[in-house]
N, C-alpha and C. Protein backbone atom coordinates (compact mmCIF):
# COMPACT_ATOMS: atom_id res chain seq x y z
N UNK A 1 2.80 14.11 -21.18
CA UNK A 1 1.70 13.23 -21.49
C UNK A 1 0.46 13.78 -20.79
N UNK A 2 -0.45 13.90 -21.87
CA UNK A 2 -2.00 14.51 -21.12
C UNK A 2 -2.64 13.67 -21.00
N UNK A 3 -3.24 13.15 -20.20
CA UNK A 3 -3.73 12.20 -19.57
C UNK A 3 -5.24 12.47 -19.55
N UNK A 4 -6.25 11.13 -20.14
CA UNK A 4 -7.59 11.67 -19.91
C UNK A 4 -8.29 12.09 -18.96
N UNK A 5 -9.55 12.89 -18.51
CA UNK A 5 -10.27 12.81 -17.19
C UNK A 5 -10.40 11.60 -16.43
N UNK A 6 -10.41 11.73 -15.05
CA UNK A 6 -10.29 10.70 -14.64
C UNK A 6 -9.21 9.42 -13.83
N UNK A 7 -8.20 9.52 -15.08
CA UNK A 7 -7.22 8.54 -15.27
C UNK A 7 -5.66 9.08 -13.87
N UNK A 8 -5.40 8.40 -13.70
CA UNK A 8 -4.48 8.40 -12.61
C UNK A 8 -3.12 7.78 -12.63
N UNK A 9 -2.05 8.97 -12.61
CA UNK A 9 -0.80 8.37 -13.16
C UNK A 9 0.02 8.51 -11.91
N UNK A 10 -0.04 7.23 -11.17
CA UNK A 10 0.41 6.24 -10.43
C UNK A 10 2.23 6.30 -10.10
N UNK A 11 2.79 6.78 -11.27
CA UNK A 11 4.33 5.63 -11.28
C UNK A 11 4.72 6.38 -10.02
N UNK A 12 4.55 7.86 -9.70
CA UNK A 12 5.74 8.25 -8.55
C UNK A 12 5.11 7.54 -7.10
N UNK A 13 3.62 7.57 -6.44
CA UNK A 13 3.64 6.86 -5.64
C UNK A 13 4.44 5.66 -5.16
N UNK A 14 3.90 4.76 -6.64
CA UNK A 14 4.34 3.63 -6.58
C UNK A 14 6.12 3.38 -6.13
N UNK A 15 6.58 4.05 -7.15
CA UNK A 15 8.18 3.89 -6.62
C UNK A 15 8.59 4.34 -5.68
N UNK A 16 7.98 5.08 -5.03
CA UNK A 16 8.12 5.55 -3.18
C UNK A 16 7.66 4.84 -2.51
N UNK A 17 6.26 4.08 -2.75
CA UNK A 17 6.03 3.11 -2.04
C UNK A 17 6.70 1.76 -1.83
N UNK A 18 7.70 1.78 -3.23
CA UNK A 18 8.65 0.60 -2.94
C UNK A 18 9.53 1.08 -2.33
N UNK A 19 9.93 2.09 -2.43
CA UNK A 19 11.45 2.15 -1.42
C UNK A 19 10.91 2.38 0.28
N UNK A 20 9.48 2.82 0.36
CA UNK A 20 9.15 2.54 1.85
C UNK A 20 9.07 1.40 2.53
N UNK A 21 8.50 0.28 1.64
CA UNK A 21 8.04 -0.97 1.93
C UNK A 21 10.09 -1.52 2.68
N UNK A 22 10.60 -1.63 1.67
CA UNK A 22 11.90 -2.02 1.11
C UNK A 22 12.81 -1.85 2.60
N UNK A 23 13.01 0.14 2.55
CA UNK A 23 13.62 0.83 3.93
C UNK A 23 13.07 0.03 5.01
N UNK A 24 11.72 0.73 5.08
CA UNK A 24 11.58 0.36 6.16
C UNK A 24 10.74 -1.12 6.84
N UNK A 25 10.29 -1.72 6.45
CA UNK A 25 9.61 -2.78 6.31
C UNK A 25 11.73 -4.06 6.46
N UNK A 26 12.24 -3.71 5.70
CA UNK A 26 13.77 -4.30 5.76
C UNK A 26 14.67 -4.08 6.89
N UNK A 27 14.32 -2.63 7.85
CA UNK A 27 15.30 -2.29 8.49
C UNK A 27 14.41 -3.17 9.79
N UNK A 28 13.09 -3.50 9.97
CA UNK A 28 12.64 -3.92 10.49
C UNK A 28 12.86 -5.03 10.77
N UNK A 29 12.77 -5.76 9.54
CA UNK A 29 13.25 -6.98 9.51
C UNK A 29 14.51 -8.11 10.17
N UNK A 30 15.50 -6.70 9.89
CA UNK A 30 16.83 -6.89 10.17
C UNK A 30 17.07 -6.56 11.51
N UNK A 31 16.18 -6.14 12.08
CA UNK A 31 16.35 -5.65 14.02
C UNK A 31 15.17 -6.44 14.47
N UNK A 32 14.80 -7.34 14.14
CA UNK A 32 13.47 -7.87 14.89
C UNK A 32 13.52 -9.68 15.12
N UNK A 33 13.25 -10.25 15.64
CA UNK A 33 13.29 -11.84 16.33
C UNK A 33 14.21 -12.12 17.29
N UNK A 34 14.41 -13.08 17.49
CA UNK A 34 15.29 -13.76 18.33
C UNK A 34 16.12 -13.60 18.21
N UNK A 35 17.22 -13.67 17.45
CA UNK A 35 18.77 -13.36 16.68
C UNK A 35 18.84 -12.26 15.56
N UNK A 36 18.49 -10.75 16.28
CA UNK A 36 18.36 -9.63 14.89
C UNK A 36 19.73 -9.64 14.38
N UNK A 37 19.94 -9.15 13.30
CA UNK A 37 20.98 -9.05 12.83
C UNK A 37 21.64 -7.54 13.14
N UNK A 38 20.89 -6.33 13.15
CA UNK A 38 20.98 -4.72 13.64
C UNK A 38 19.96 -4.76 14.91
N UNK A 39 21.06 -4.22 15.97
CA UNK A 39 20.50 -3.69 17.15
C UNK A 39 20.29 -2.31 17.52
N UNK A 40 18.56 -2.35 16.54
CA UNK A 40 18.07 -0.73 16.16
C UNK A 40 17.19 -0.51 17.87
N UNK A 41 16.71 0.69 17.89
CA UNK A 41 15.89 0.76 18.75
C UNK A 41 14.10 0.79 18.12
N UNK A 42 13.35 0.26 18.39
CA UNK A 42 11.77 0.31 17.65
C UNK A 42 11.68 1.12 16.83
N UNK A 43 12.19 2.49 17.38
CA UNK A 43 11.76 3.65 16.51
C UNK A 43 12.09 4.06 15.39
N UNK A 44 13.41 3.59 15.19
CA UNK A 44 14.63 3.37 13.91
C UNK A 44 13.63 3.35 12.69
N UNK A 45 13.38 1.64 12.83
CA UNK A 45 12.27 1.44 11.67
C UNK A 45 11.17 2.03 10.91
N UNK A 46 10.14 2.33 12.67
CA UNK A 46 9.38 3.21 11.81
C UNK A 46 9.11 4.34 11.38
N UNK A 47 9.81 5.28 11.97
CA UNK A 47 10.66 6.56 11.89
C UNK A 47 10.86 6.00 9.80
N UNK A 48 11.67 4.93 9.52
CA UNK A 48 12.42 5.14 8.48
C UNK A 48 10.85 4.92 7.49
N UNK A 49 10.10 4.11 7.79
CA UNK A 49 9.00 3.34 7.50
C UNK A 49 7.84 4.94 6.75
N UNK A 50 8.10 5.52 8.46
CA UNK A 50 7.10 6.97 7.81
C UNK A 50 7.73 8.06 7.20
N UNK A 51 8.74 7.86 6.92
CA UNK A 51 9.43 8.66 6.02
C UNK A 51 9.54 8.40 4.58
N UNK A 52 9.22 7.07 4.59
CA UNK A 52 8.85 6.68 3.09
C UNK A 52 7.39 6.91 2.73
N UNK A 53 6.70 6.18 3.72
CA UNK A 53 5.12 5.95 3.52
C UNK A 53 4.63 7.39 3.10
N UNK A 54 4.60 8.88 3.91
CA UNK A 54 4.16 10.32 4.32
C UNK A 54 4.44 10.68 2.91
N UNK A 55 5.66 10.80 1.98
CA UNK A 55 5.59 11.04 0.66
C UNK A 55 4.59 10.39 -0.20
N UNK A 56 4.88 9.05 -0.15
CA UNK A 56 4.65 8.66 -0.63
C UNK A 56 2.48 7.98 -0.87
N UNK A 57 2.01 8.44 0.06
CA UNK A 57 0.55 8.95 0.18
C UNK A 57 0.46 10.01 0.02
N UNK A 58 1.08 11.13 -0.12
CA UNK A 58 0.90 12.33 -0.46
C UNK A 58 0.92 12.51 -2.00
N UNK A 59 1.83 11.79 -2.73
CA UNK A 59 1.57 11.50 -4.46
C UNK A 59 0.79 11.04 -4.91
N UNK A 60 0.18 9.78 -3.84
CA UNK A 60 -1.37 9.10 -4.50
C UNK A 60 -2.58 9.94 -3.94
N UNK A 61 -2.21 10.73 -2.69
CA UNK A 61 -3.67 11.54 -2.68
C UNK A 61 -3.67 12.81 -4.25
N UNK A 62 -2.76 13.33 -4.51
CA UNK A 62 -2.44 14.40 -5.37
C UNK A 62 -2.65 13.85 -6.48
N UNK A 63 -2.37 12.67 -6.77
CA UNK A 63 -2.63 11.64 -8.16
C UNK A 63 -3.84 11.59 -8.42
N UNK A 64 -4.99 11.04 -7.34
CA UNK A 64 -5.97 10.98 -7.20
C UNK A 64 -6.72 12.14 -7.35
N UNK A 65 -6.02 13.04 -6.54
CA UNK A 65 -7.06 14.99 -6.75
C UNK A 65 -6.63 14.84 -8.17
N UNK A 66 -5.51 14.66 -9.06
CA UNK A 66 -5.73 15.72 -10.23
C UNK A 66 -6.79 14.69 -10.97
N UNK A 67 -6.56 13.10 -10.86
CA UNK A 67 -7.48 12.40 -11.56
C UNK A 67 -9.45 12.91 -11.63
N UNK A 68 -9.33 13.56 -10.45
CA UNK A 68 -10.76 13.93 -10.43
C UNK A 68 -11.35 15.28 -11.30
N UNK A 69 -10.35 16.00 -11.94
CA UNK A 69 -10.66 16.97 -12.78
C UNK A 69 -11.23 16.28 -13.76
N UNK A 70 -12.30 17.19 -14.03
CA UNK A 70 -12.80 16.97 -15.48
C UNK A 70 -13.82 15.47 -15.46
N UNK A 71 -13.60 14.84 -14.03
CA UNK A 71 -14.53 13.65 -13.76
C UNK A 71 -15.67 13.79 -13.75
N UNK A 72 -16.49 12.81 -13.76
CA UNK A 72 -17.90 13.00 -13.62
C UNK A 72 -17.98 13.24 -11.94
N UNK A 73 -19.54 13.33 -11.65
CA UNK A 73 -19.79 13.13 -10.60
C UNK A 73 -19.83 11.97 -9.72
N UNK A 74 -20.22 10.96 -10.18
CA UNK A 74 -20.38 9.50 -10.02
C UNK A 74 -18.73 9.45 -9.24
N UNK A 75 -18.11 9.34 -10.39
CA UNK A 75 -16.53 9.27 -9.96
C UNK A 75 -16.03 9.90 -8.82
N UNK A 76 -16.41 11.41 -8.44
CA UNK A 76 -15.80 11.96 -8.04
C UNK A 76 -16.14 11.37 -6.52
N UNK A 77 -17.72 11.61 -6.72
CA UNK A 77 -17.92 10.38 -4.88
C UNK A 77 -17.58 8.94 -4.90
N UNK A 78 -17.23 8.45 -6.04
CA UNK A 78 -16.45 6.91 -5.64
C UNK A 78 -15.32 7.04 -4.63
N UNK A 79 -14.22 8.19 -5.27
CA UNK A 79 -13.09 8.89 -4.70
C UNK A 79 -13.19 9.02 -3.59
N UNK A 80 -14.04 10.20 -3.15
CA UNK A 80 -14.41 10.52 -1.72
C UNK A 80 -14.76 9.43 -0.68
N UNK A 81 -15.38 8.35 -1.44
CA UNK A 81 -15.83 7.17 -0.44
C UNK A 81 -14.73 6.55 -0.42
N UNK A 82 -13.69 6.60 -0.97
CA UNK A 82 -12.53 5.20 -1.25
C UNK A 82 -11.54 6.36 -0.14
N UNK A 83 -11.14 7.38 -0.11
CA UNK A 83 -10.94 8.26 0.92
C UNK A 83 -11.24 7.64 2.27
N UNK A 84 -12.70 8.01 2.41
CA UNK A 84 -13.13 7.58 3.88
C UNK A 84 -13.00 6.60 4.23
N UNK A 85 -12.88 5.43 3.40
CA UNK A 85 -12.37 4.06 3.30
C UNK A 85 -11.26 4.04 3.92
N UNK A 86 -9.96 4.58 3.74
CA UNK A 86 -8.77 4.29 4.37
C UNK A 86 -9.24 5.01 5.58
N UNK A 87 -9.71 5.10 6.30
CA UNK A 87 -9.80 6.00 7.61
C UNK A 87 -10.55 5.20 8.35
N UNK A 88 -11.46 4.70 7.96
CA UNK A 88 -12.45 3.81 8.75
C UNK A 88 -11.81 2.21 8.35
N UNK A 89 -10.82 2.00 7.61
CA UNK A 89 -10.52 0.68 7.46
C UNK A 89 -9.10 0.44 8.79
N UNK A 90 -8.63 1.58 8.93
CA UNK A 90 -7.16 1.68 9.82
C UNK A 90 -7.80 1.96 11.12
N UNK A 91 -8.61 2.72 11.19
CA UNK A 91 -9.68 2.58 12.73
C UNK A 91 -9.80 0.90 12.82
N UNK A 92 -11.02 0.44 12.37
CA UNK A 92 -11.35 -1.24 12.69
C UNK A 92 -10.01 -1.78 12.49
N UNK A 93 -8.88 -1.66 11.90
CA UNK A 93 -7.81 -2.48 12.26
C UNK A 93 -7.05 -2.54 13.45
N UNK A 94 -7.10 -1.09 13.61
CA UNK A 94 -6.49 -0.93 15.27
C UNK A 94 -7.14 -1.02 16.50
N UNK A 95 -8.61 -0.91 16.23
CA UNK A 95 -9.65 -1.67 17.42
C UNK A 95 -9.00 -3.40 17.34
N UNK A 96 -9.28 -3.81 15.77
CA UNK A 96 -8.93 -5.52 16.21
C UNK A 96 -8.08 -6.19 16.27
N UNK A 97 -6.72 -5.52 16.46
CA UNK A 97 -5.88 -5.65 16.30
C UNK A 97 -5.39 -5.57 18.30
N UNK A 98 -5.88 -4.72 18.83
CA UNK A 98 -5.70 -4.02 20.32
C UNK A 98 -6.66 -5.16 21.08
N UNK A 99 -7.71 -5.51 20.30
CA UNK A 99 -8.91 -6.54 20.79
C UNK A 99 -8.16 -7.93 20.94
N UNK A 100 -7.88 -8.41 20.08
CA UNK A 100 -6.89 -9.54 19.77
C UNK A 100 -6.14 -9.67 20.68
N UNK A 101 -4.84 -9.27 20.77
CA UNK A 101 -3.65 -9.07 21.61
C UNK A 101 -3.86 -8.69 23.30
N UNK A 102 -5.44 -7.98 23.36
CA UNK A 102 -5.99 -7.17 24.65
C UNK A 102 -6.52 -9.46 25.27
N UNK A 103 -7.22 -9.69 24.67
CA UNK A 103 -8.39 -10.61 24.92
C UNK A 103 -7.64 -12.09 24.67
N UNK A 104 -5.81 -12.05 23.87
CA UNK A 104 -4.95 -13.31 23.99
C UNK A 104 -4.24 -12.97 25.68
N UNK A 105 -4.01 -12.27 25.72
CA UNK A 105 -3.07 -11.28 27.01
C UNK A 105 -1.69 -11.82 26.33
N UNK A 106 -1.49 -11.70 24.86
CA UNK A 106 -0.34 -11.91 23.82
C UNK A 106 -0.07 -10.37 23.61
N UNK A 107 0.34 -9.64 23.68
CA UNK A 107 0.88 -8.27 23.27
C UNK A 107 1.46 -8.36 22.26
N UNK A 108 2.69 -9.05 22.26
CA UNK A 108 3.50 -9.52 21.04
C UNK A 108 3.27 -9.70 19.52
N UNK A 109 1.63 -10.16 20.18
CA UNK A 109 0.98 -10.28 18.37
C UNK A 109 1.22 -9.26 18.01
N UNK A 110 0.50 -7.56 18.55
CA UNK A 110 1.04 -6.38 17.40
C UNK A 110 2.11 -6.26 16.55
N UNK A 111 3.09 -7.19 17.07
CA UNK A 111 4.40 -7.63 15.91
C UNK A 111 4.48 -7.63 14.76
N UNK A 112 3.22 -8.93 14.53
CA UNK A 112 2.59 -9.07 13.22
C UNK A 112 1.84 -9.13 12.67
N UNK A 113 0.36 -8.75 14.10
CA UNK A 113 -0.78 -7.89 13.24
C UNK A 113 -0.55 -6.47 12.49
N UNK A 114 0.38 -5.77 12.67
CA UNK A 114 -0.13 -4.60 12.43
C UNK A 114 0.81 -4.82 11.59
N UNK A 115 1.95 -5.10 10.83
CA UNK A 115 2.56 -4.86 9.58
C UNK A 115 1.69 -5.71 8.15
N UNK A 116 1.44 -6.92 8.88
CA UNK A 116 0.54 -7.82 8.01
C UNK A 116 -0.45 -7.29 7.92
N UNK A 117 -1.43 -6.97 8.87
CA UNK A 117 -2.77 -6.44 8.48
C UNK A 117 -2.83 -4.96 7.46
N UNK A 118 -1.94 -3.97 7.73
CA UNK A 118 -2.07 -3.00 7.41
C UNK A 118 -1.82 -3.15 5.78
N UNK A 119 -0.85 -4.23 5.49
CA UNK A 119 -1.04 -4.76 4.24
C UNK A 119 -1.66 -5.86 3.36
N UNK A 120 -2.53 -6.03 4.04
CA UNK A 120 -3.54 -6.52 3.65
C UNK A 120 -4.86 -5.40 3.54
N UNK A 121 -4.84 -4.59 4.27
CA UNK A 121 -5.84 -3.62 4.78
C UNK A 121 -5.85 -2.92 3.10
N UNK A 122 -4.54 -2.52 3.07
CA UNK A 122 -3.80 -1.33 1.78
C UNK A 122 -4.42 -2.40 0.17
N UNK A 123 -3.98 -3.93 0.58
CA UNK A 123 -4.34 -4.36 -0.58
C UNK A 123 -5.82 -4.30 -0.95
N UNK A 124 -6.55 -4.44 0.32
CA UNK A 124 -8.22 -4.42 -0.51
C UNK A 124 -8.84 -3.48 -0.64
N UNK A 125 -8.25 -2.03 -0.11
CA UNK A 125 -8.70 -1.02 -0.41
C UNK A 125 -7.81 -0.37 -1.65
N UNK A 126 -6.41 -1.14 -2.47
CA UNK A 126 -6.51 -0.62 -3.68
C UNK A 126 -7.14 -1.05 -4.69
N UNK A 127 -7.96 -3.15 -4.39
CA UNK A 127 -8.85 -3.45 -5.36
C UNK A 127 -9.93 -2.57 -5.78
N UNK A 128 -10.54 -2.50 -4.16
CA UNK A 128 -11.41 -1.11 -4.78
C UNK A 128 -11.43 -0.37 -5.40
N UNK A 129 -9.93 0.65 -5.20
CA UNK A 129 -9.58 1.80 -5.83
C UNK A 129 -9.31 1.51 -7.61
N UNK A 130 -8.59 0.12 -7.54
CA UNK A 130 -8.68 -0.34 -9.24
C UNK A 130 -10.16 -0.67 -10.04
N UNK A 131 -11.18 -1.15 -8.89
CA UNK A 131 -12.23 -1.31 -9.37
C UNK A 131 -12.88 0.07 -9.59
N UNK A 132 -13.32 0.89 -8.96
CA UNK A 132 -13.52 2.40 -9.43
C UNK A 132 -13.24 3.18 -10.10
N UNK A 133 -11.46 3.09 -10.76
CA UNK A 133 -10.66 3.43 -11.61
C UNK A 133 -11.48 2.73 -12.58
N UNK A 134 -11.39 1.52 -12.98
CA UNK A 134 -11.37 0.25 -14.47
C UNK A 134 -10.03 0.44 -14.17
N UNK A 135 -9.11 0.01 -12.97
CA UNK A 135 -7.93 0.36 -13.00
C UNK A 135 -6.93 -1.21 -13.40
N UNK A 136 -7.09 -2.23 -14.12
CA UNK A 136 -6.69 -3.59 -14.06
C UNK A 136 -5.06 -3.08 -12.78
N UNK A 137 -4.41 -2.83 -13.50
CA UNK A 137 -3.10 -2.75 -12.91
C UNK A 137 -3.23 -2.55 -11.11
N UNK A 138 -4.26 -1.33 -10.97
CA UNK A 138 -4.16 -1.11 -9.63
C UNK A 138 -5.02 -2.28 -8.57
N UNK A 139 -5.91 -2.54 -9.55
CA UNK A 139 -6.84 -4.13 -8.75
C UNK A 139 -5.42 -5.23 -8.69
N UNK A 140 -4.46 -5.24 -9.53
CA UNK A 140 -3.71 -6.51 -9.73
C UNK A 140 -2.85 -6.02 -8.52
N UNK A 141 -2.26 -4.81 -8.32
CA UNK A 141 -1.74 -4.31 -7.23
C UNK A 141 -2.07 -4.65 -5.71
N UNK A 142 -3.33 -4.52 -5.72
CA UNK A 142 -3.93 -4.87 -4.53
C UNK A 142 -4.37 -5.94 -4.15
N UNK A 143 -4.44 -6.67 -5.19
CA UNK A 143 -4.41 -8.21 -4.72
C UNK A 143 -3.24 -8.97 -4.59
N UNK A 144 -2.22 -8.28 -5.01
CA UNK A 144 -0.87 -9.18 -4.75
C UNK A 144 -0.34 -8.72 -3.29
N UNK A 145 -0.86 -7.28 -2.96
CA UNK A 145 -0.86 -6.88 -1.36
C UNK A 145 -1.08 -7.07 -0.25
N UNK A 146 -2.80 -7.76 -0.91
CA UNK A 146 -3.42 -8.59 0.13
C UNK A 146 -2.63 -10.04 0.63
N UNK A 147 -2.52 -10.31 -0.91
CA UNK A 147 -2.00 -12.06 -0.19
C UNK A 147 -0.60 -11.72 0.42
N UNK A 148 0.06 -10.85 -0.02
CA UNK A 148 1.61 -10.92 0.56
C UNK A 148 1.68 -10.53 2.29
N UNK A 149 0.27 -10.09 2.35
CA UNK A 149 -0.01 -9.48 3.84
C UNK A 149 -0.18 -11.04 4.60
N UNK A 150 -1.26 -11.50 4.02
CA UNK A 150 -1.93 -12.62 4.38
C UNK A 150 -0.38 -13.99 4.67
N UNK A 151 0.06 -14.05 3.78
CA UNK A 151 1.49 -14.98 3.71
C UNK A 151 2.41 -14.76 4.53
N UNK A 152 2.73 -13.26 5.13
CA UNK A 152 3.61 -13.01 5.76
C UNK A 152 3.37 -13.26 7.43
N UNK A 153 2.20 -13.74 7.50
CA UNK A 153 1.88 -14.62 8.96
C UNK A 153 2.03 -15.45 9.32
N UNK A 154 2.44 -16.71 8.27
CA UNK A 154 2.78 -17.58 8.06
C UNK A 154 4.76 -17.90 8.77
N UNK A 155 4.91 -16.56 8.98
CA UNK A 155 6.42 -16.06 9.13
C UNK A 155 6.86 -16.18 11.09
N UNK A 156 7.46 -16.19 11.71
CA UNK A 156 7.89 -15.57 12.43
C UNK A 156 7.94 -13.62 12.42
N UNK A 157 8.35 -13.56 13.58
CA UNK A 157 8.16 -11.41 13.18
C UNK A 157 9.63 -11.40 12.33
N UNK A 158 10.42 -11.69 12.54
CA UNK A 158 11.56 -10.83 11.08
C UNK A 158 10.92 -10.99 9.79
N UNK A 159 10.25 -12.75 9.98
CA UNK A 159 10.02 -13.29 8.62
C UNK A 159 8.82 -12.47 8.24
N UNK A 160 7.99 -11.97 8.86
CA UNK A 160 6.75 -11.06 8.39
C UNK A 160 7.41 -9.93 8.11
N UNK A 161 8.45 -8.98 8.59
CA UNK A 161 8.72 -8.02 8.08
C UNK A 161 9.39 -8.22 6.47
N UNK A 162 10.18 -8.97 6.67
CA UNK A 162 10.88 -9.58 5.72
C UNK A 162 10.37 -9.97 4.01
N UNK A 163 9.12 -10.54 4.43
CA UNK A 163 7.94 -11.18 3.28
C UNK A 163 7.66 -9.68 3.03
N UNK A 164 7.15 -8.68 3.89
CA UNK A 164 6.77 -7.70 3.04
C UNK A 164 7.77 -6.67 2.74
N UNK A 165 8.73 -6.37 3.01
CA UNK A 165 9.60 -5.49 2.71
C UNK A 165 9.95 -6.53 0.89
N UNK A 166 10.44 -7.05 0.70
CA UNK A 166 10.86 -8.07 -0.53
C UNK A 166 9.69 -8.26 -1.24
N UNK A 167 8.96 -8.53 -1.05
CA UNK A 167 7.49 -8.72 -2.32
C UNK A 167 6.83 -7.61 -2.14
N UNK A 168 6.52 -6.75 -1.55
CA UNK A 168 5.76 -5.87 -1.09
C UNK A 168 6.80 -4.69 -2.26
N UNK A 169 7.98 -4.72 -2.22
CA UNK A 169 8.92 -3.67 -2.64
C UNK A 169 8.37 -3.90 -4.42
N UNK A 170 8.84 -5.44 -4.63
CA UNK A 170 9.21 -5.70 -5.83
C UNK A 170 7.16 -5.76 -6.51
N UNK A 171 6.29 -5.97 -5.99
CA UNK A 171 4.74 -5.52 -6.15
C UNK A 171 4.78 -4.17 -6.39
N UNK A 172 4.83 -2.95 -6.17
CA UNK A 172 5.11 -1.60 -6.19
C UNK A 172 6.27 -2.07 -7.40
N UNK A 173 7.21 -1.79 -7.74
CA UNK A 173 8.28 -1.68 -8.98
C UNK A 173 7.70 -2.39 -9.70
N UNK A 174 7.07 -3.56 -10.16
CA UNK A 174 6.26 -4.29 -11.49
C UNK A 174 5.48 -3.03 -11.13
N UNK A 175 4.41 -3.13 -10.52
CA UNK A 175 3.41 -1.91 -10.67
C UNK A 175 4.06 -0.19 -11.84
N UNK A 176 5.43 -0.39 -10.94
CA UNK A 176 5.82 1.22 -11.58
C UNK A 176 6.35 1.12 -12.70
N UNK A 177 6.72 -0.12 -13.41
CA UNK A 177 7.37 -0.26 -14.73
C UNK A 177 6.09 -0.62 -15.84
N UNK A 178 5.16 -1.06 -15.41
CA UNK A 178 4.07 -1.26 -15.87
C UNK A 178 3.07 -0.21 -16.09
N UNK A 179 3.00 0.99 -15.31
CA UNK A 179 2.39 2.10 -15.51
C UNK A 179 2.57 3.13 -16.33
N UNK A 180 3.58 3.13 -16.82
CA UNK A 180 3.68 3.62 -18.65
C UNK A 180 3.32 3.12 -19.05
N UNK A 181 3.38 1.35 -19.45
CA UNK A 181 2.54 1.12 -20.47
C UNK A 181 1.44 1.18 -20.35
N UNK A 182 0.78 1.00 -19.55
CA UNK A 182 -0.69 1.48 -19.29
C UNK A 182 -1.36 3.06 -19.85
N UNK A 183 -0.63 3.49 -18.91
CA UNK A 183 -1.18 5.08 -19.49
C UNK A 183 -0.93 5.34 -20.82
N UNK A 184 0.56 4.52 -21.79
CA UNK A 184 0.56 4.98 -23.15
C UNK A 184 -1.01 4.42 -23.76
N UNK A 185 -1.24 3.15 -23.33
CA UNK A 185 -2.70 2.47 -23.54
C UNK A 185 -3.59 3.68 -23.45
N UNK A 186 -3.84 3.93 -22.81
CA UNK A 186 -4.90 4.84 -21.90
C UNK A 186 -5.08 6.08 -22.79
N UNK A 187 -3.90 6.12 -23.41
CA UNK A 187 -3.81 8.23 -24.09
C UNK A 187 -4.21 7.46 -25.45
N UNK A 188 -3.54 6.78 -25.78
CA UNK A 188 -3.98 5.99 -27.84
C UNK A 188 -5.52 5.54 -27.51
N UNK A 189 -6.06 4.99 -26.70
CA UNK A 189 -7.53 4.62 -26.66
C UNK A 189 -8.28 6.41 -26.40
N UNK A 190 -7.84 7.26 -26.14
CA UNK A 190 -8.14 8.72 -26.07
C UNK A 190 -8.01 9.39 -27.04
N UNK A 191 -7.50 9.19 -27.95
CA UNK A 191 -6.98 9.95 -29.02
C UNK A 191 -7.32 9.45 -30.15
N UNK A 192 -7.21 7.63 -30.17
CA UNK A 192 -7.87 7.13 -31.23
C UNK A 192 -9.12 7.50 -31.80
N UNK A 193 -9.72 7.77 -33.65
CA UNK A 193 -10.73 8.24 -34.05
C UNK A 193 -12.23 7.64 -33.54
């Protein structure tokens, strides 16, 4: 499938990003509160966590480079800014996140600032990325990211890992079963006279 300038074909991120969320976001889950169920050591998780995630940003940066062939210019610095975006959005999270927990003398919060926030962080920087695209699917992506970030505070810490490993997984898989039909959309509106 040749895909127009521009356009960005998503499915392999996505299904890596569910089995990262899933692994590790789950193994977390399952070693973390009061009564864990696996007595992992910290690192277990995210060890398993960046072993999903590291692929799996490496398909959406590569998704993203080939999408920029043949782009305009306009586009191509939307890209570049939505780039610098994740860099300066994971900076201010980990300042307020260290600020928070520094200024409660709660440490503990990093529990569930930093799995919640970071998905929340991921969800509004893929609205963007859907809004820069005309990406509907990837804006719908990122808003179901945000709130599942936002909801999962609502949790105890297993229950925050928990909320996002399970919706967070199954957000990514609608996303990846949905991204064929999209792109078949995408190539017939390209091809059409």
């Amino acid at each position: 499938m040749t895909l127009p300038p521009g356009e960005v074909d998503s499915r392999a991120a996505y299904l890596v990003f569910s089995v990262a969320y899933l692994v590790g976001h789950g193994t977390a889950a399952l070693s973390k509160g009061l009564d864990p169920v696996l007595a992992l050591p910290a690192w277990v998780p995210l060890t398993l966590l960046a072993a999903g995630l590291i692929p799996a940003l490496t398909l959406a940066v590569r998704a993203g480079m080939r999408s920029q062939q043949g782009a305009s210019e306009a586009r191509r610095h939307a890209e570049k800014l939505l780039g610098i975006a994740w860099c300066t959005g994971f900076t201010a999270l980990a300042i307020a996140i260290t600020g928070v927990a520094t200024a409660s003398d709660r440490p503990e919060l990093q529990d569930v600032l930093w799995p919640a926030g970071s998905v929340i962080l991921v969800g509004l920087i893929t609205i963007a990325e859907g809004t820069a695209r005309h990406n509907t699917l990837h804006y719908t992506l990122g808003s179901c990211l945000a709130l599942i970030g936002a909801v999962a505070l609502f949790f105890d810490v297993a229950g925050v890992y928990a909320t996002i490993a399970v919706a967070g997984c199954l957000g990514y898989l609608t996303a990846f079963v949905l991204e064929r039909r999209r792109l078949g959309t995408r190539l017939a509106l390209a091809v059409a006279p």
